[in-house]
N, C-alpha and C. Protein backbone atom coordinates (compact mmCIF):
# COMPACT_ATOMS: atom_id res chain seq x y z
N UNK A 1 29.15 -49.76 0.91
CA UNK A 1 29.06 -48.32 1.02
C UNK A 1 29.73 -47.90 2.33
N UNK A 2 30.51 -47.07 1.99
CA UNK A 2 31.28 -46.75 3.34
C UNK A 2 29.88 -45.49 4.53
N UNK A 3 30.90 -45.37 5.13
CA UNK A 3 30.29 -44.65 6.40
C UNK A 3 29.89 -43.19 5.88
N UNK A 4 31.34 -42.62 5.27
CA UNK A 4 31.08 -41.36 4.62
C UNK A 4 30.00 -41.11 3.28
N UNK A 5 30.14 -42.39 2.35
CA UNK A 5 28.70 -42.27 1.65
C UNK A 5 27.24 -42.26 2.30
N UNK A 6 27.17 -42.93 3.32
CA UNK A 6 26.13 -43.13 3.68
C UNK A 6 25.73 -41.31 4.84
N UNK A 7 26.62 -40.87 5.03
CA UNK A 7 26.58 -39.74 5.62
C UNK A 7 26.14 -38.50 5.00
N UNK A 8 26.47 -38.76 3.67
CA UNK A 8 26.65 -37.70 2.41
C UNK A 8 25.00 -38.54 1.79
N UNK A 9 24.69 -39.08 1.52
CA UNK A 9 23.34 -39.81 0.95
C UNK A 9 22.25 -39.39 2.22
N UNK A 10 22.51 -39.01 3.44
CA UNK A 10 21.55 -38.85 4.55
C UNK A 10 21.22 -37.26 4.28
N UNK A 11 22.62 -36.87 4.23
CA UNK A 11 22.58 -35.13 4.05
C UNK A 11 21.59 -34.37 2.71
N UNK A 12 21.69 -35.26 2.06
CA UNK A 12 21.26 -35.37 0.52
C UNK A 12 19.37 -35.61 0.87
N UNK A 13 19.47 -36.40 1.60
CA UNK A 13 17.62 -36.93 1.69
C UNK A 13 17.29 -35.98 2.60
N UNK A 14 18.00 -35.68 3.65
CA UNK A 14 17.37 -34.15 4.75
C UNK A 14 17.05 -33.19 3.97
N UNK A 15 17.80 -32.57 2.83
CA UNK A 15 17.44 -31.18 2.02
C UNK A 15 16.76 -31.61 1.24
N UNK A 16 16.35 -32.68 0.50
CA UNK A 16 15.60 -33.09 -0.19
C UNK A 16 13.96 -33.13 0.44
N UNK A 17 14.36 -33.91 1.75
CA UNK A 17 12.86 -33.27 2.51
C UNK A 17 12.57 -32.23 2.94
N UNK A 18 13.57 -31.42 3.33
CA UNK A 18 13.21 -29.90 3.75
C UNK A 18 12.69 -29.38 3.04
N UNK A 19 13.35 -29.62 1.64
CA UNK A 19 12.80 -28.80 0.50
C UNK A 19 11.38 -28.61 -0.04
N UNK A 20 11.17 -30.44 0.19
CA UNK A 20 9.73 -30.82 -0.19
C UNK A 20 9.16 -30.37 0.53
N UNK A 21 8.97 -30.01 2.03
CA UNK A 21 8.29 -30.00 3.08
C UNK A 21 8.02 -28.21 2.92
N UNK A 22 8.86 -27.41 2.78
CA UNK A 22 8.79 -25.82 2.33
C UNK A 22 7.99 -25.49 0.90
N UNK A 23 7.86 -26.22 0.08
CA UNK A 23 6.87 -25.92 -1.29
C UNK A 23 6.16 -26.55 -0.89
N UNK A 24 5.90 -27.78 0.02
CA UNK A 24 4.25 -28.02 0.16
C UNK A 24 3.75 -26.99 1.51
N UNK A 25 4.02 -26.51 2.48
CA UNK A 25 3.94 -25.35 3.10
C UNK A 25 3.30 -24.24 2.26
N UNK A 26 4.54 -23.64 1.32
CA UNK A 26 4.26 -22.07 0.82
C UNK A 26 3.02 -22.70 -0.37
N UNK A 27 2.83 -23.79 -0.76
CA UNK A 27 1.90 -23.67 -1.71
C UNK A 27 0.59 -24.08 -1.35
N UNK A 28 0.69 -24.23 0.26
CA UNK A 28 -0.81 -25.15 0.44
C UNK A 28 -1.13 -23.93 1.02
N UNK A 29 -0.42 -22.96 1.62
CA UNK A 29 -1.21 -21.93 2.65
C UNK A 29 -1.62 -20.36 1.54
N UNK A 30 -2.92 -20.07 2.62
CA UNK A 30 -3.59 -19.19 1.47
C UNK A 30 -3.37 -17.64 2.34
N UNK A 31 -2.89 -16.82 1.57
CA UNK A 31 -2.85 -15.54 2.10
C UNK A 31 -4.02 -14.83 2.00
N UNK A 32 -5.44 -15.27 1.57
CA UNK A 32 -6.41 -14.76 1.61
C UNK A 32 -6.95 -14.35 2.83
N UNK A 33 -7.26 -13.01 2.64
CA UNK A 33 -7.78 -12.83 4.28
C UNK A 33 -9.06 -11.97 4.12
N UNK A 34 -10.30 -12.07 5.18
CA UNK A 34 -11.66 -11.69 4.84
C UNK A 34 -11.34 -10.43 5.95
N UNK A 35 -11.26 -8.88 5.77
CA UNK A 35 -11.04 -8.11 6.27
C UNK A 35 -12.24 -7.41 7.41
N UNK A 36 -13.60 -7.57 6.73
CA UNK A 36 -14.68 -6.99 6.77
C UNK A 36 -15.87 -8.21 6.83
N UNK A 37 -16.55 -7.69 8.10
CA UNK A 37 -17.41 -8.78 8.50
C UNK A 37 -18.91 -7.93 8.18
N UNK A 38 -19.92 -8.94 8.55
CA UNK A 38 -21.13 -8.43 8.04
C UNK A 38 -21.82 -7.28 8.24
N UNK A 39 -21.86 -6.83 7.61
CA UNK A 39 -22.21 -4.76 7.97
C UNK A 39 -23.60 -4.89 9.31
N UNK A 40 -23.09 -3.92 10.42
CA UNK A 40 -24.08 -3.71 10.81
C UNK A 40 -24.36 -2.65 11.07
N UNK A 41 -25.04 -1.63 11.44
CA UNK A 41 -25.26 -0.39 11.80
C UNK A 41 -25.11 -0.23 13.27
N UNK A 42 -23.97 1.13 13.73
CA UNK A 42 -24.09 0.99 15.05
C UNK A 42 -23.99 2.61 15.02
N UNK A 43 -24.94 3.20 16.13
CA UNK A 43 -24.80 4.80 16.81
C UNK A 43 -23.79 4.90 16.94
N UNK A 44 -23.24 6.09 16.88
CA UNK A 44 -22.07 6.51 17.39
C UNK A 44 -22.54 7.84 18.24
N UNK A 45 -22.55 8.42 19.34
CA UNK A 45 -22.87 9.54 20.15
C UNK A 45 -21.68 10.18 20.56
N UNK A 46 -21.56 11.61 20.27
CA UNK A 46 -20.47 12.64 21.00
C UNK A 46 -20.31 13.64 21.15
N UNK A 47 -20.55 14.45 21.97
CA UNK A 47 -20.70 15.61 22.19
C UNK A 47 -19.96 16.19 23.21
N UNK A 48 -19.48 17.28 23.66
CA UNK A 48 -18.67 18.24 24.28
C UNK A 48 -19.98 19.14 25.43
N UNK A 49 -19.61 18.79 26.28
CA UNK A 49 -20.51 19.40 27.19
C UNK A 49 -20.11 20.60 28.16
N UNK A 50 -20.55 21.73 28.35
CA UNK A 50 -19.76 22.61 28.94
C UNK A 50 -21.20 22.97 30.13
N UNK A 51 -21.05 22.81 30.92
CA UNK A 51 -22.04 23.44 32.34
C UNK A 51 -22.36 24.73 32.04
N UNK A 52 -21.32 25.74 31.54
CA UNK A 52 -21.14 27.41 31.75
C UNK A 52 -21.64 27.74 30.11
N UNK A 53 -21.95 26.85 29.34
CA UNK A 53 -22.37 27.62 28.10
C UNK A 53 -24.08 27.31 28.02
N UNK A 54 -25.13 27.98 27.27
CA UNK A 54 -26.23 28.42 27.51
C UNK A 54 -27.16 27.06 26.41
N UNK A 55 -26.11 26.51 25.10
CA UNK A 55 -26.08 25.78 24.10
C UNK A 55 -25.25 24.77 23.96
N UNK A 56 -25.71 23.38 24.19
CA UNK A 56 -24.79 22.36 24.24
C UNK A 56 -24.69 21.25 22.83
N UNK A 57 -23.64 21.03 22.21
CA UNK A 57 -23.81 20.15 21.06
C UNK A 57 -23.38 19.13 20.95
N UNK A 58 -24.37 18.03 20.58
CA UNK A 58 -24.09 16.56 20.68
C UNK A 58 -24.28 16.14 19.15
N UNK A 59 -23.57 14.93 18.46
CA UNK A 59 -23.80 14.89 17.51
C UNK A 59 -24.08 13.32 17.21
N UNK A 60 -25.07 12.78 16.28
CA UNK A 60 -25.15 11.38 16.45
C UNK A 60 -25.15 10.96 14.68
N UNK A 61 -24.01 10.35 14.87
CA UNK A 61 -23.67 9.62 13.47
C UNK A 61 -24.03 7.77 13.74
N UNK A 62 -23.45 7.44 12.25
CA UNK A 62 -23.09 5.38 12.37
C UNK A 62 -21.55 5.16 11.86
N UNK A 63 -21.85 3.81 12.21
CA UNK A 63 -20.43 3.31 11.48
C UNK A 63 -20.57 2.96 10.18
N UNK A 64 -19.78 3.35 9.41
CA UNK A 64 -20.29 2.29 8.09
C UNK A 64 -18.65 1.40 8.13
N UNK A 65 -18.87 0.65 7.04
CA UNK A 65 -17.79 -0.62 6.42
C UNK A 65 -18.08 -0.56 4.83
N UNK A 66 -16.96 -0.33 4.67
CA UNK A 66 -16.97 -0.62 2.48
C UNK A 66 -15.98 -0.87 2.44
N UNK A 67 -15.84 -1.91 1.10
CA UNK A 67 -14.70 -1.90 0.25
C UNK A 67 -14.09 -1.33 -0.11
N UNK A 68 -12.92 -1.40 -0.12
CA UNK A 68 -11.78 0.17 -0.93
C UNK A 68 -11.37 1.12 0.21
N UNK A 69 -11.51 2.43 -0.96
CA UNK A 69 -10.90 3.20 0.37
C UNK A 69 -11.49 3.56 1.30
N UNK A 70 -11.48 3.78 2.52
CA UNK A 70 -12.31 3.99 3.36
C UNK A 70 -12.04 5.78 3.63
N UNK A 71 -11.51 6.60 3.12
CA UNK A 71 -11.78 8.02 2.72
C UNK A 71 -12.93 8.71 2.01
N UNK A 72 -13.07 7.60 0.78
CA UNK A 72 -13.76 8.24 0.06
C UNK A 72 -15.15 7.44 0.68
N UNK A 73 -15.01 6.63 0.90
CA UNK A 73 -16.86 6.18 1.54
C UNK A 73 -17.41 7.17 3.25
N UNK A 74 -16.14 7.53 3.49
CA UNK A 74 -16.59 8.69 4.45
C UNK A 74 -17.04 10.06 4.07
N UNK A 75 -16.80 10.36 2.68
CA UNK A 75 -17.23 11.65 1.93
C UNK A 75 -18.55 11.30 1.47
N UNK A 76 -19.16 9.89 1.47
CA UNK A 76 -20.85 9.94 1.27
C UNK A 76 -21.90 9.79 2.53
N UNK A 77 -22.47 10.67 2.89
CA UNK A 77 -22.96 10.97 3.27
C UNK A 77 -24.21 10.32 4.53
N UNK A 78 -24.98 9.47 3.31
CA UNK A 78 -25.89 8.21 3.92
C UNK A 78 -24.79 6.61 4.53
N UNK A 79 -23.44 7.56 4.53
CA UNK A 79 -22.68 6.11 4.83
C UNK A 79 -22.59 6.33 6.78
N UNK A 80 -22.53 7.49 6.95
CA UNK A 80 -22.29 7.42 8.39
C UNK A 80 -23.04 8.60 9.40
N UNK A 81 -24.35 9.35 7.99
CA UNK A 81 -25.26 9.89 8.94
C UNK A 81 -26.64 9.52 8.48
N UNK A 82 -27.62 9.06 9.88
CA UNK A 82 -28.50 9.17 9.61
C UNK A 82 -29.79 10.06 8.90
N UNK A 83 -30.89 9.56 8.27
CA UNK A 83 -31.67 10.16 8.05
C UNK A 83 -32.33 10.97 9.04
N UNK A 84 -32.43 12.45 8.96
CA UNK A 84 -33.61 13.32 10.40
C UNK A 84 -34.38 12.84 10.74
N UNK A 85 -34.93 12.03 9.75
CA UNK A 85 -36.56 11.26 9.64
C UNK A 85 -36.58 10.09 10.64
N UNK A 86 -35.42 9.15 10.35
CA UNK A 86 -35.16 7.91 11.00
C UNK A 86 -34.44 8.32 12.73
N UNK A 87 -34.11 9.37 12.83
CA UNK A 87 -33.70 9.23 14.41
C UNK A 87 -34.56 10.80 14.93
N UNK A 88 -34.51 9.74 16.28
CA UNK A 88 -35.13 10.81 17.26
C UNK A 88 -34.31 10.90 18.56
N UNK A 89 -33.81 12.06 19.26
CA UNK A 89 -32.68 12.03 20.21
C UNK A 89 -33.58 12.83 21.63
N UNK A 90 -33.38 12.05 22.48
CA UNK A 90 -33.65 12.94 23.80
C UNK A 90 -32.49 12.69 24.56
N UNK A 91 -32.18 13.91 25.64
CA UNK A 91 -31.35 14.15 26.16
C UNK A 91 -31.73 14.30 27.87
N UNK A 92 -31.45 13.59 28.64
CA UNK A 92 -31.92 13.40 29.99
C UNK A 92 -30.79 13.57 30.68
N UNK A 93 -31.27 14.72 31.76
CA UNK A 93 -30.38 15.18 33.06
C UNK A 93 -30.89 14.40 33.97
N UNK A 94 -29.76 13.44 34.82
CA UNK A 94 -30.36 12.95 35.89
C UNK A 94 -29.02 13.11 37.42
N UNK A 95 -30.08 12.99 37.91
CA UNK A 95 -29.05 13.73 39.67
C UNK A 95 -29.74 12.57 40.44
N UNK A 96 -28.99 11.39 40.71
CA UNK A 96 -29.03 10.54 42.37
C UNK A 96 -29.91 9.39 41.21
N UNK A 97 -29.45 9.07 40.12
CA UNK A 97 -30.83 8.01 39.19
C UNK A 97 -32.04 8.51 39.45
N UNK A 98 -32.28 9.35 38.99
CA UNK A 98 -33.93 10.15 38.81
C UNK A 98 -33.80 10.94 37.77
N UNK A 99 -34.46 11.44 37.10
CA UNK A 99 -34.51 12.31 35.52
C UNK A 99 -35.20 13.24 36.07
N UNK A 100 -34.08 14.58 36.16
CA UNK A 100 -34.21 16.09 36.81
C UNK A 100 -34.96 17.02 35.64
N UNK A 101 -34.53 16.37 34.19
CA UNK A 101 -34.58 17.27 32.96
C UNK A 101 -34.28 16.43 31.87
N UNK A 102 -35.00 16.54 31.01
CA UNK A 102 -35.48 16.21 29.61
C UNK A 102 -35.11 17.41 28.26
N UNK A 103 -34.69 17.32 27.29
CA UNK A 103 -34.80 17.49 26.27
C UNK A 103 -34.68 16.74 24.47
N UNK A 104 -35.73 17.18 23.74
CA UNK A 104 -35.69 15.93 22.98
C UNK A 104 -35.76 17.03 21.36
């Protein structure tokens, strides 16, 4: 076997392994991916505070997580506000770490 066969038979086994080596790659790896981890409930607090107005509004929602679209699970309701029943909110003014004022 000359030099040039054996050059051309090497070239031949490199793409032959590349090849093999790229379908066992694309077929062993999984594009599955877990998007959404275990639901937990978390407050969310926010409100706009103005010194000069007489009425201040704070508002306290959760997070939710669902499957699908996440539009339409924001249009229900028990997904990201609590029950009146289940929360209770006080609101504490404090000046120097001391609590000047309370409201609840």
């Amino acid at each position: 076997m000359t030099n040039r066969e054996k050059e051309s038979m090497n070239r031949v086994k490199r793409w032959a392994l590349a090849a093999a080596g790229c379908t066992t790659l694309l077929w062993g790896c999984s594009t599955d991916i877990e998007l959404n981890a275990p639901y937990d409930r978390t407050p969310v607090v926010f409100g706009l505070l103005d010194a000069a107005q007489d009425t201040q509004w704070v508002r306290v929602n959760r997070t939710w997580l669902g499957d699908g679209n996440q539009f339409d699970a924001a249009l229900i309701a028990d997904s990201s506000e609590y029950p009146a029943e289940d929360l209770t909110v006080r609101i504490q003014e404090r000046v120097g770490g001391s609590v000047a004022g309370e409201w609840a």
